[in-house]
Protein backbone atom coordinates (compact mmCIF):
# COMPACT_ATOMS: atom_id res chain seq x y z
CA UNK A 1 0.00 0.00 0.00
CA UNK A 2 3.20 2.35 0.73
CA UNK A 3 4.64 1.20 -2.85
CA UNK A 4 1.50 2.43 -4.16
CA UNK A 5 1.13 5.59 -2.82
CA UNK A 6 4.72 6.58 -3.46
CA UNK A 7 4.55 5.97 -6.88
CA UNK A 8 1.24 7.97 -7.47
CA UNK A 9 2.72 10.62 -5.85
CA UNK A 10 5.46 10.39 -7.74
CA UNK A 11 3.42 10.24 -10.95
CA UNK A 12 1.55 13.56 -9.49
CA UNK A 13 4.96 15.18 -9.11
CA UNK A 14 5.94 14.57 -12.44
CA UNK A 15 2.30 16.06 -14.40
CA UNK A 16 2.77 18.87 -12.21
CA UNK A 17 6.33 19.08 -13.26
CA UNK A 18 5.56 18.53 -17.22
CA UNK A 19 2.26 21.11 -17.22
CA UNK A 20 4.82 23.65 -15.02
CA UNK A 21 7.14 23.15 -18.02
CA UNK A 22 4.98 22.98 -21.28
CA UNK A 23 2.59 25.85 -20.56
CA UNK A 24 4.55 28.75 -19.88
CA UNK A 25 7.12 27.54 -23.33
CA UNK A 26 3.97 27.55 -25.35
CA UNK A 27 3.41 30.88 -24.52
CA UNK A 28 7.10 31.74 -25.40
CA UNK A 29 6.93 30.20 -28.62
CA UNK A 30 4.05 32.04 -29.06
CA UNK A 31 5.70 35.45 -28.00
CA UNK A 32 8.74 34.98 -30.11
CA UNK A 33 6.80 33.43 -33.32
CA UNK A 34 3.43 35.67 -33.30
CA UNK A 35 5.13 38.68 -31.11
CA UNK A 36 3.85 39.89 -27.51
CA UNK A 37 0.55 41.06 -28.53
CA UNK A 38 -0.78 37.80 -29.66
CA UNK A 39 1.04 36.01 -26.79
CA UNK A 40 -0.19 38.52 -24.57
CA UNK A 41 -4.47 38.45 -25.97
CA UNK A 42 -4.14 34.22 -25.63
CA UNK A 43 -2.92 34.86 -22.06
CA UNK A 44 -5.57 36.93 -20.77
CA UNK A 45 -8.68 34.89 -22.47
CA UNK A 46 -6.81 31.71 -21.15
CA UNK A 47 -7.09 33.38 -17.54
CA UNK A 48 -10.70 34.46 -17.72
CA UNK A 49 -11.02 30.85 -19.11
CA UNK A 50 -9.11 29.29 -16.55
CA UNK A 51 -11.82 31.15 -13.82
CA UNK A 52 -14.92 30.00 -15.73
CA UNK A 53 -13.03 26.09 -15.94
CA UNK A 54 -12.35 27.07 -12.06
CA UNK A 55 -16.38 27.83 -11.41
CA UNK A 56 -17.84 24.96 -13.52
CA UNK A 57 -15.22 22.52 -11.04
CA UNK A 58 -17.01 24.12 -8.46
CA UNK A 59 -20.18 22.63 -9.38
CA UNK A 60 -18.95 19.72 -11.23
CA UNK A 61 -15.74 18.76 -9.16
CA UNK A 62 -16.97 19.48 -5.58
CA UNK A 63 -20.85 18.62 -5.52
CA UNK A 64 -20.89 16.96 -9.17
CA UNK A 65 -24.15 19.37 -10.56
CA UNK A 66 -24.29 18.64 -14.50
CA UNK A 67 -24.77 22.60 -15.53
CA UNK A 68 -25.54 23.13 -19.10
CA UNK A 69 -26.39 26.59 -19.26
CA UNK A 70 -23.14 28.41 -18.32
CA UNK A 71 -23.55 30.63 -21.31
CA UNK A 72 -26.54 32.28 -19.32
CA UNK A 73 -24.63 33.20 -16.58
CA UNK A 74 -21.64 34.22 -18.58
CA UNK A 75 -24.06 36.55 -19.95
CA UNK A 76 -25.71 37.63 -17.14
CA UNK A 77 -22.43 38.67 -15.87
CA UNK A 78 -21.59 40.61 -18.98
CA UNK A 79 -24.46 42.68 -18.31
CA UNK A 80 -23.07 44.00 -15.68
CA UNK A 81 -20.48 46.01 -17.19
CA UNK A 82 -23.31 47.75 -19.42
CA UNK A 83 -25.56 48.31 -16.13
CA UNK A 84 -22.25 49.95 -14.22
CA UNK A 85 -20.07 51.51 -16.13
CA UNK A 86 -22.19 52.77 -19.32
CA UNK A 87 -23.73 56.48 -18.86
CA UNK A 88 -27.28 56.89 -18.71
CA UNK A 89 -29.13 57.64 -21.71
CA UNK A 90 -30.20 61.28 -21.45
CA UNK A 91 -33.90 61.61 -20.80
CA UNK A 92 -34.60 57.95 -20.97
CA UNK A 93 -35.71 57.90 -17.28
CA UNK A 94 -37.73 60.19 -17.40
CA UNK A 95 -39.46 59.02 -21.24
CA UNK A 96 -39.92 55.43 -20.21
CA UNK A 97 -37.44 54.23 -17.27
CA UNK A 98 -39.93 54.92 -14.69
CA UNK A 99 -43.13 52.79 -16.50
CA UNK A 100 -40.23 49.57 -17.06
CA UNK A 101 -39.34 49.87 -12.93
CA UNK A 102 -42.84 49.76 -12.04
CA UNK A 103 -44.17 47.06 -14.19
CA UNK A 104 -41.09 44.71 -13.16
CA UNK A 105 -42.24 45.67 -9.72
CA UNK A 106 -45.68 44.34 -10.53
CA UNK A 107 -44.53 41.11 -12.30
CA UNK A 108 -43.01 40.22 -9.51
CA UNK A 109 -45.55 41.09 -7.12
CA UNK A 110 -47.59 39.07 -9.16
CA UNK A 111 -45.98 36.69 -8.98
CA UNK A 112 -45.50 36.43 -5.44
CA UNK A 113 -49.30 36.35 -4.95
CA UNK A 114 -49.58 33.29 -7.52
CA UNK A 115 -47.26 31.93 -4.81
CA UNK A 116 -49.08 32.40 -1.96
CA UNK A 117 -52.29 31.15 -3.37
CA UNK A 118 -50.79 27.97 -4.26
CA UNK A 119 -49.78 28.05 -0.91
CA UNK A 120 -52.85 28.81 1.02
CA UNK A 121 -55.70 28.67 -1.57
CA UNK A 122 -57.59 24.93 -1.30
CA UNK A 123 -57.30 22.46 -3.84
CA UNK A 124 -60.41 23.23 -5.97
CA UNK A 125 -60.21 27.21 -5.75
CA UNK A 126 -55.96 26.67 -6.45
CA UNK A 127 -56.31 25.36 -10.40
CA UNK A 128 -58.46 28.54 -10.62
CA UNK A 129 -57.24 30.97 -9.16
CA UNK A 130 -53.25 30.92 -9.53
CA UNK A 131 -53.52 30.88 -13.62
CA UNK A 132 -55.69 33.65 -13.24
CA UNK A 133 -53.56 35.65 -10.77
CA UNK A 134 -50.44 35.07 -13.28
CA UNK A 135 -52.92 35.52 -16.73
CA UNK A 136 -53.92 39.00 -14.69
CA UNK A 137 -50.99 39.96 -13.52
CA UNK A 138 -49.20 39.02 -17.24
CA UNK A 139 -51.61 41.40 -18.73
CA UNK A 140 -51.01 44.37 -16.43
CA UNK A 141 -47.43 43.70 -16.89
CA UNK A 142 -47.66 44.34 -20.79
CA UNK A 143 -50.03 47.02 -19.91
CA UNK A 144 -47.03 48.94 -18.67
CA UNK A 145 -44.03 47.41 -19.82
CA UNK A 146 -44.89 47.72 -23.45
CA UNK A 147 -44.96 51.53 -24.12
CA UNK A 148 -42.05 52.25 -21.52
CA UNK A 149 -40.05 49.96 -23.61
CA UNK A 150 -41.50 52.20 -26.68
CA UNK A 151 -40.18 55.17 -25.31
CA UNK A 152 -36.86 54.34 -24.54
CA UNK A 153 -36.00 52.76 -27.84
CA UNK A 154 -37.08 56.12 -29.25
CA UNK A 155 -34.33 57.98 -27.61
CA UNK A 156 -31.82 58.29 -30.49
CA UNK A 157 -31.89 54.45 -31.40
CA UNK A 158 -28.84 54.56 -33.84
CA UNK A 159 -26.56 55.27 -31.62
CA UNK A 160 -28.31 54.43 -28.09
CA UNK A 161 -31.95 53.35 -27.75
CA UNK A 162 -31.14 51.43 -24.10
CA UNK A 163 -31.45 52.85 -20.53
CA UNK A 164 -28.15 53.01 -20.33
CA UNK A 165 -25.94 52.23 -17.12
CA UNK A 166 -24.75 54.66 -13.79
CA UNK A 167 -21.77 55.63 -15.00
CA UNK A 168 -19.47 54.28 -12.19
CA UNK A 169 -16.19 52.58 -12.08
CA UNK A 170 -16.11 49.07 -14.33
CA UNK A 171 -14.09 47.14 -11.56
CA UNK A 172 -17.65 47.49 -9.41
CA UNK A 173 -19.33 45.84 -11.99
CA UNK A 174 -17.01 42.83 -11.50
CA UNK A 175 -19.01 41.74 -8.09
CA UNK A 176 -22.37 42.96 -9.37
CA UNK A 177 -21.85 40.18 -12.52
CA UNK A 178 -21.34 37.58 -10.01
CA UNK A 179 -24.66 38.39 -7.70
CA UNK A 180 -26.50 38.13 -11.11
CA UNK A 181 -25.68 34.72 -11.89
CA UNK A 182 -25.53 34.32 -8.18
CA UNK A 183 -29.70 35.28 -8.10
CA UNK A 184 -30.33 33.24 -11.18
CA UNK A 185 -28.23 30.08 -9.84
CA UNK A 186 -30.69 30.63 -6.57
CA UNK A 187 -33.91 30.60 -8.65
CA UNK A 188 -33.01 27.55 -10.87
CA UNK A 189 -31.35 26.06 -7.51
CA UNK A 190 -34.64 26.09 -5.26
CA UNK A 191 -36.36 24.78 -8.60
CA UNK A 192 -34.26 21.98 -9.42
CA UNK A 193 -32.07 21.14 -6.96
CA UNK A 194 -34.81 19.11 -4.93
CA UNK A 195 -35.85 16.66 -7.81
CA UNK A 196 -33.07 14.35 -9.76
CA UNK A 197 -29.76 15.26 -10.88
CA UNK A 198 -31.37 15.47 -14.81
CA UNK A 199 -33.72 17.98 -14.00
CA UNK A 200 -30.30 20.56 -12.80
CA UNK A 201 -29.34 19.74 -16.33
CA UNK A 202 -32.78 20.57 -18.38
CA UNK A 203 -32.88 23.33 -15.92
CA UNK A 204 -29.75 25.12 -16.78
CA UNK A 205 -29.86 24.58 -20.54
CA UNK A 206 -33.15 26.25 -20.79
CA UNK A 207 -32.87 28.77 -18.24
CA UNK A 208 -29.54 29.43 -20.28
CA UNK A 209 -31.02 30.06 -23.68
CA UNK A 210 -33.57 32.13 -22.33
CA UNK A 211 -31.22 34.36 -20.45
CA UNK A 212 -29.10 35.27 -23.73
CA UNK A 213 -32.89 35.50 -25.41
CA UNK A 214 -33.83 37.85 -23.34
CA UNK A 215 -30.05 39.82 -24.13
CA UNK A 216 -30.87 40.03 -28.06
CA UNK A 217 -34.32 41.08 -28.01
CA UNK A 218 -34.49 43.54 -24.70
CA UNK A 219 -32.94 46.57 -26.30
CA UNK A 220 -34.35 48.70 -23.54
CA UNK A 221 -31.82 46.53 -21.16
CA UNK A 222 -28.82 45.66 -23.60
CA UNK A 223 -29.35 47.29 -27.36
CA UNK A 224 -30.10 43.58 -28.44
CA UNK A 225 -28.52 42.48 -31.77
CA UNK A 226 -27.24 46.18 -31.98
CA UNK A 227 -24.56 45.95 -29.45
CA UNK A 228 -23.45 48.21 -26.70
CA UNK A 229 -19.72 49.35 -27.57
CA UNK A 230 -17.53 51.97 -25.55
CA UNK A 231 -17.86 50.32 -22.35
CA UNK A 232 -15.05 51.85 -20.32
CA UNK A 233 -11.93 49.54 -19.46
CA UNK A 234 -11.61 49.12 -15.94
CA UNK A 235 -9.04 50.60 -13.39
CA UNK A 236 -6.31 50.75 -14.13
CA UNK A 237 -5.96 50.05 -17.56
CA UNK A 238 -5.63 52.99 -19.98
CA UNK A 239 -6.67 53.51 -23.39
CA UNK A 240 -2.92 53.16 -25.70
CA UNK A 241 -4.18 56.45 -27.43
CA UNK A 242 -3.28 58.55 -23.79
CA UNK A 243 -0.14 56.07 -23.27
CA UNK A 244 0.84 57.56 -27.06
CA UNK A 245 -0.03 61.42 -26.11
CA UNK A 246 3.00 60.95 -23.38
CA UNK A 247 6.11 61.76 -24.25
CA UNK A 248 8.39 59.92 -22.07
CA UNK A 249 6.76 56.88 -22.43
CA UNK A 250 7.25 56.93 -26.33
CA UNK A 251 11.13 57.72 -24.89
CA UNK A 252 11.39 54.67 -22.93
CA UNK A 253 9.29 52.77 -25.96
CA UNK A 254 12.35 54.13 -28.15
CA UNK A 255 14.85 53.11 -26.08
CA UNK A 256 13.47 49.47 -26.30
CA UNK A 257 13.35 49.58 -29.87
CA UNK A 258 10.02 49.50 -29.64
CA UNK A 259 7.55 51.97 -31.48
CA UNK A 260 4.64 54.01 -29.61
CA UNK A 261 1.89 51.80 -31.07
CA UNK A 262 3.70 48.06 -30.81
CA UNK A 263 4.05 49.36 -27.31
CA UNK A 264 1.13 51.02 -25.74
CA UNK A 265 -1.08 48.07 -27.07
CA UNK A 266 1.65 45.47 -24.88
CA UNK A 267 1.42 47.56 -22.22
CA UNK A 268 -2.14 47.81 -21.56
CA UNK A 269 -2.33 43.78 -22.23
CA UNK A 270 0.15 43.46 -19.57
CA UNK A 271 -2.08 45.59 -17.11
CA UNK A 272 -4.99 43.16 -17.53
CA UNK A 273 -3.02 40.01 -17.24
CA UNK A 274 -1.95 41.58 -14.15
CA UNK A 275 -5.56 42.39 -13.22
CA UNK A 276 -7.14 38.79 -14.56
CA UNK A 277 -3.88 36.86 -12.98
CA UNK A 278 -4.44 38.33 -8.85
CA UNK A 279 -8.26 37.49 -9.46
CA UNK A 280 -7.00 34.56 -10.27
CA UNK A 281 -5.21 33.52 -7.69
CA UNK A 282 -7.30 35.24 -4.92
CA UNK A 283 -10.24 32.15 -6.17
CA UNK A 284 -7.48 29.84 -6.23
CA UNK A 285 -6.56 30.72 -2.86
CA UNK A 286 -10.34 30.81 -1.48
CA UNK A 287 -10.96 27.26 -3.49
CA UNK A 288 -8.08 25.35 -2.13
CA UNK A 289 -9.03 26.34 1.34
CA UNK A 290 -12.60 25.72 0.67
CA UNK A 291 -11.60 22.43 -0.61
CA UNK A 292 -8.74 21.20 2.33
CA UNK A 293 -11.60 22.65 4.75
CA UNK A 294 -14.22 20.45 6.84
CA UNK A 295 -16.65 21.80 4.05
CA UNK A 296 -14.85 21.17 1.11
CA UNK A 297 -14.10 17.07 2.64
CA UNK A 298 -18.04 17.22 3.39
CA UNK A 299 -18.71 18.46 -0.11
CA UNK A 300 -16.87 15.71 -1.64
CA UNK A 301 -18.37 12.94 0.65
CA UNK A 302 -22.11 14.57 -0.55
CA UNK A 303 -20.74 13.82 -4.40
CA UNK A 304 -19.40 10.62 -3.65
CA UNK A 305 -22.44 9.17 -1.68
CA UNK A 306 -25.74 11.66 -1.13
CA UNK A 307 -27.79 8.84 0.49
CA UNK A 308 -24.94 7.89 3.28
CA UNK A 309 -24.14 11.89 3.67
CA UNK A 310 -28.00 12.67 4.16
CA UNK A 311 -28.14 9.59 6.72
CA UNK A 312 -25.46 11.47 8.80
CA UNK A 313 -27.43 14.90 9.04
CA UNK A 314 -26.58 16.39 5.82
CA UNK A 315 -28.43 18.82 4.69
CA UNK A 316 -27.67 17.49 0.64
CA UNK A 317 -30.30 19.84 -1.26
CA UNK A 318 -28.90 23.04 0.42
CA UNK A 319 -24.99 22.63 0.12
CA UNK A 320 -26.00 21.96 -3.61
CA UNK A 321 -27.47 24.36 -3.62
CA UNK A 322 -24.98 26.67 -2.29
CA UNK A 323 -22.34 25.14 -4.19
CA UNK A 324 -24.21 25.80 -7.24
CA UNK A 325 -24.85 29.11 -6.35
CA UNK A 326 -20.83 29.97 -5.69
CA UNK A 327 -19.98 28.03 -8.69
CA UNK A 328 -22.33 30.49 -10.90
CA UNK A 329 -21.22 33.51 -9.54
CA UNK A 330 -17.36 32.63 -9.99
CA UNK A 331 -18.79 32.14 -13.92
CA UNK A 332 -20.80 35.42 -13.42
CA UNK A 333 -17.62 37.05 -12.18
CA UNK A 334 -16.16 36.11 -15.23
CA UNK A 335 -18.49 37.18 -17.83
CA UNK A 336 -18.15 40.76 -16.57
CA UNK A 337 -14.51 40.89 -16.98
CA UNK A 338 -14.95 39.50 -20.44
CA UNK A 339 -16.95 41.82 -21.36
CA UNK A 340 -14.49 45.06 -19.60
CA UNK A 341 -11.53 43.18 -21.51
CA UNK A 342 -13.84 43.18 -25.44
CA UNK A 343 -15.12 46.46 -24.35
CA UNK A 344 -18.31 45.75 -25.74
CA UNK A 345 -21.52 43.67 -25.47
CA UNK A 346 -22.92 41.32 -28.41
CA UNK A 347 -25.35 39.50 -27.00
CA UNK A 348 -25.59 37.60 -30.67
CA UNK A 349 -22.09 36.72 -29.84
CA UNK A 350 -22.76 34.14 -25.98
CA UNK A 351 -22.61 30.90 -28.24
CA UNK A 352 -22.94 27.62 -25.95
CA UNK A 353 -20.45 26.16 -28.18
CA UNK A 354 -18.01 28.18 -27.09
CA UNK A 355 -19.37 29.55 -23.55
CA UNK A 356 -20.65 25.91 -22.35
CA UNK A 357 -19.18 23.42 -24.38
CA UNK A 358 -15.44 24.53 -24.68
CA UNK A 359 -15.48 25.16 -20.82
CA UNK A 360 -16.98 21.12 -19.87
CA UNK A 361 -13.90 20.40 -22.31
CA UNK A 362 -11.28 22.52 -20.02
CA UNK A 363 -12.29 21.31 -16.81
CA UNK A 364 -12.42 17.53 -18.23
CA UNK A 365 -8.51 17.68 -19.65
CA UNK A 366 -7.64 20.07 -16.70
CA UNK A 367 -8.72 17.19 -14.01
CA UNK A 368 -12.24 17.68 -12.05
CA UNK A 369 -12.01 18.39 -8.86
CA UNK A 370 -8.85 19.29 -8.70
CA UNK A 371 -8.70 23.46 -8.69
CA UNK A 372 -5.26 23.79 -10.23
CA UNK A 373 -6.16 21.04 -12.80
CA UNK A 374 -9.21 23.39 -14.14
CA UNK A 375 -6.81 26.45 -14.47
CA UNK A 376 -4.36 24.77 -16.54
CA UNK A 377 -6.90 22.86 -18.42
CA UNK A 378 -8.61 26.65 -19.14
CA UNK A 379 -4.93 28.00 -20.20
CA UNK A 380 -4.41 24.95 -21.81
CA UNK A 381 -7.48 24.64 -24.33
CA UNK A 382 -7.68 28.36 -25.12
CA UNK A 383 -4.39 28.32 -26.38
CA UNK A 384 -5.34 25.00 -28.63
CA UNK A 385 -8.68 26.97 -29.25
CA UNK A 386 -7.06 29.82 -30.80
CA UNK A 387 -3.98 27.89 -32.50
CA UNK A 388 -6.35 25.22 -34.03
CA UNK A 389 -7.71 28.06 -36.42
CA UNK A 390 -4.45 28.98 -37.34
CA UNK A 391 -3.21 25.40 -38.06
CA UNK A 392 -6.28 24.31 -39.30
CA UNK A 393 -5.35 25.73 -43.15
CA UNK A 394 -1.72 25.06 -42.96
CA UNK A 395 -2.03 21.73 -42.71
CA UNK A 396 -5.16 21.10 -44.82
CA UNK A 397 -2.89 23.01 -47.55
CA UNK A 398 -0.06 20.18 -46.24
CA UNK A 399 -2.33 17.16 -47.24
CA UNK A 400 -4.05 18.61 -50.47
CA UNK A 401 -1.10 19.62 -52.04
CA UNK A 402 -0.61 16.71 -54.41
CA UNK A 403 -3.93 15.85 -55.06
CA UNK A 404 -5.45 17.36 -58.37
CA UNK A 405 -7.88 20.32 -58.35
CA UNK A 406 -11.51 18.57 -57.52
CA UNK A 407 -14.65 19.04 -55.52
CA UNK A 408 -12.53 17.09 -52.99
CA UNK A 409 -9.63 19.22 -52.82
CA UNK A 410 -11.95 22.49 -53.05
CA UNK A 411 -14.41 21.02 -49.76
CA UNK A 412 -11.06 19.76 -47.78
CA UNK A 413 -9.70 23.51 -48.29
CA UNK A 414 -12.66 25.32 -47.10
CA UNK A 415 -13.81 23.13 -44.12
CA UNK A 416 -10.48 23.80 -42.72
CA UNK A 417 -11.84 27.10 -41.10
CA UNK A 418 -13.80 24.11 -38.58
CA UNK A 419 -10.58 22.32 -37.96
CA UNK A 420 -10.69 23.72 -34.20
CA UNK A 421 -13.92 21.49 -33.13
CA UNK A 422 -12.21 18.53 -34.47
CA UNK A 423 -9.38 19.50 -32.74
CA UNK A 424 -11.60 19.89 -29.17
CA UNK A 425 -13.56 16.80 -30.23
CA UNK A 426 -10.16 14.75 -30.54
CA UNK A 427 -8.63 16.11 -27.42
CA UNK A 428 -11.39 15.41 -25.63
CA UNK A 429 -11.47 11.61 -27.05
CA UNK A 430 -7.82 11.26 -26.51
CA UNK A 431 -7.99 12.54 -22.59
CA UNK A 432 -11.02 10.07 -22.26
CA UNK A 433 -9.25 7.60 -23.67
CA UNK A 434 -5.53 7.63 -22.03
CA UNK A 435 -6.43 9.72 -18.64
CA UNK A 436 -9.86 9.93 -17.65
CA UNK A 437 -9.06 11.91 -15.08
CA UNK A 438 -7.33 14.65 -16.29
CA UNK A 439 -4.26 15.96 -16.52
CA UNK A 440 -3.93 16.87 -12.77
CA UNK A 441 -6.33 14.71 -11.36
CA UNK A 442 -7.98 14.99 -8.19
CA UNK A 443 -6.07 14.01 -5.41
């Protein structure tokens, strides 16, 4: 049994030892072959990557809750941004902001009487009564709602058309994008949570799509298909046209043989890896003491076995549901610094492909459950996200250049643009395959 545990640890020490080694001379291939800027823009997706990889572990690693619908919160966190940092839209307040607050106000009162007749009403009155509560209240809602709406979209709709945000620092709108996913994750939570472990899973994929629905059509809220841009870039990361206007930086830019443009644009990609790298490792700090804690050991013991953790007092339904909760917040979190890093807001653009599908894929080859395991796997499979589009062509070109101009050689050619999901798809096969548990698995 010693033997044995020696030489896993051993074969821990040497993954950790490999990933330490491979990642980081990626990334300097990458700087010396595509230059610091496109080292520098893989970094700091991989990083916001490697916090959504570490949020979906949460869930997944810790409590193992199937969520399908990260794109939602991902986009409910990118709202934030938009909410915060955006200034309001002159006179939209006062045109239609009011009449939108006050019919939300009674959607959800009517909603909370629907609830309490359910509650209290008896059996025969309750099929009655509740649909027509919610019919009622629906139709007051619309009553209101609908020429508010009107009126704001009015408001010079080329250029804004949207309510617009407070105009505060973005950085606040980093914790605001995680209590938004964090109240959704509640609502789907005290839903789902309850009834089987499929239910989380139909839960969150619908509750997902509607969310980034509700994004492209809402232009009141989030200009819909039309985009908020200009969002400002949070503290303290400047724009590279003010780094330009200063004259000793372009100095010290000269002296490095570097010129004004090459070098603003590094330098303000360097201030956000700084700024995505310490919220980085402030949830990598929280999540490894979460995990080494009493809680984290009881979290794990509720994953492994619910029925033997609920016969010893465990409360299962509500540490899921608080794990599911944190877990959508960290993704929440995320989302809004997306969004300050692009910004701008498409809310065409939150594709579960790539905001629900590509992260499953990180935390899988990163090693579930294990914290450090979903950062590198988030690093990891950005990097092969991005590359795979580059290689895709070069080496479709490779194969098809002796074969003879053709329908063949013509489709091989142009479906190389899609080489990067067969690149995910094989990965994934090939980690399933040869380590099931990752590349740092859990301990």
């Amino acid at each position: 049994m010693s033997g044995n545990r020696t030489s896993a640890s051993q074969n821990m020490g040497l993954r950790y030892t490999l990933v330490a080694l491979v990642l980081p001379a990626l990334f300097i291939i990458e700087w010396i072959n595509g230059g610091p800027n496109a080292a520098l823009g893989i970094l700091n997706m991989g990083l916001i990557s490697a916090i959504l990889a570490l949020g979906v572990n949460l869930q997944w690693g810790y409590a193992g809750l199937f969520n399908v619908g990260i794109v939602g919160f991902i986009a409910l966190g990118g709202l934030a941004p938009v909410l915060v940092a955006m200034p309001p839209t002159e006179g939209a307040m006062s045109a239609g902001g009011g009449r939108i607050a006050l019919a939300l106000l009674a959607g959800i009162a009517a909603i909370a009487l629907a609830i309490a007749v359910n509650r209290k009403a008896p059996g025969k009155t309750r099929i009655i009564a509740v649909p027509t509560v919610l019919i009622a209240g629906f139709a007051i809602f619309r009553m209101i709602f609908d020429p508010g709406v009107e009126a704001v979209q009015a408001i010079n709709p080329s250029a804004t058309g949207f309510l617009g945000g407070m105009g505060l620092p973005t950085l606040l709108a980093w914790p605001l994008g995680a209590a938004l996913a964090a109240g959704a994750a509640w609502a789907i939570g005290k839903t789902a949570l309850g009834l089987r472990s499929d239910y989380l899973a139909i839960a969150t994929l619908g509750i997902g799509e509607i969310i980034v629905a509700v994004l492209k059509n809402e232009e009141w809220l989030s200009r819909g298909v039309m985009n908020v841009n200009g969002i400002p870039r949070p503290w303290p990361v400047p724009y590279e046209i003010d780094i330009q206007a200063d004259a000793a930086f372009i100095e010290r830019a000269a002296g490095l043989g570097l010129d004004p443009v090459t070098a603003s644009t590094v330098l303000v990609k360097l201030l956000y890896t700084g700024l995505f790298g310490a919220v980085l490792l402030a949830l990598i700090w929280l999540s490894q003491r979460a995990l080494n804690s009493p809680w984290g050991r009881m979290m794990r013991a509720i994953r492994d076995n619910e029925i033997s953790a609920a016969a010893m007092g465990k409360d299962v339904t509500r540490r899921h549901l608080q794990i599911f909760i944190l877990g959508s917040a960290v993704c929440g979190l995320a989302g809004a610094m997306l969004i300050s890093l692009d910004g701008q807001m498409i809310p065409s653009g939150y594709n579960p492909l790539r905001y629900t599908f590509l992260i499953w894929v990180m935390v899988i080859v990163g090693g579930s459950g294990n914290n450090w395991g979903s950062v590198v796997g988030g690093v990891l499979i950005w990097y092969l996200w991005i590359k795979a589009e580059v290689w895709g062509p070069q080496i479709m070109d490779l194969v098809t250049a002796s074969m003879p101009p053709g329908d063949l050689k013509s489709h091989l050619l142009d479906s190389a643009a899609h080489m990067r999901l067969l690149v995910m798809g094989l990965v994934l096969i090939l980690m399933l395959r040869f380590s099931p548990s990752g590349l740092l698995p859990e301990r």
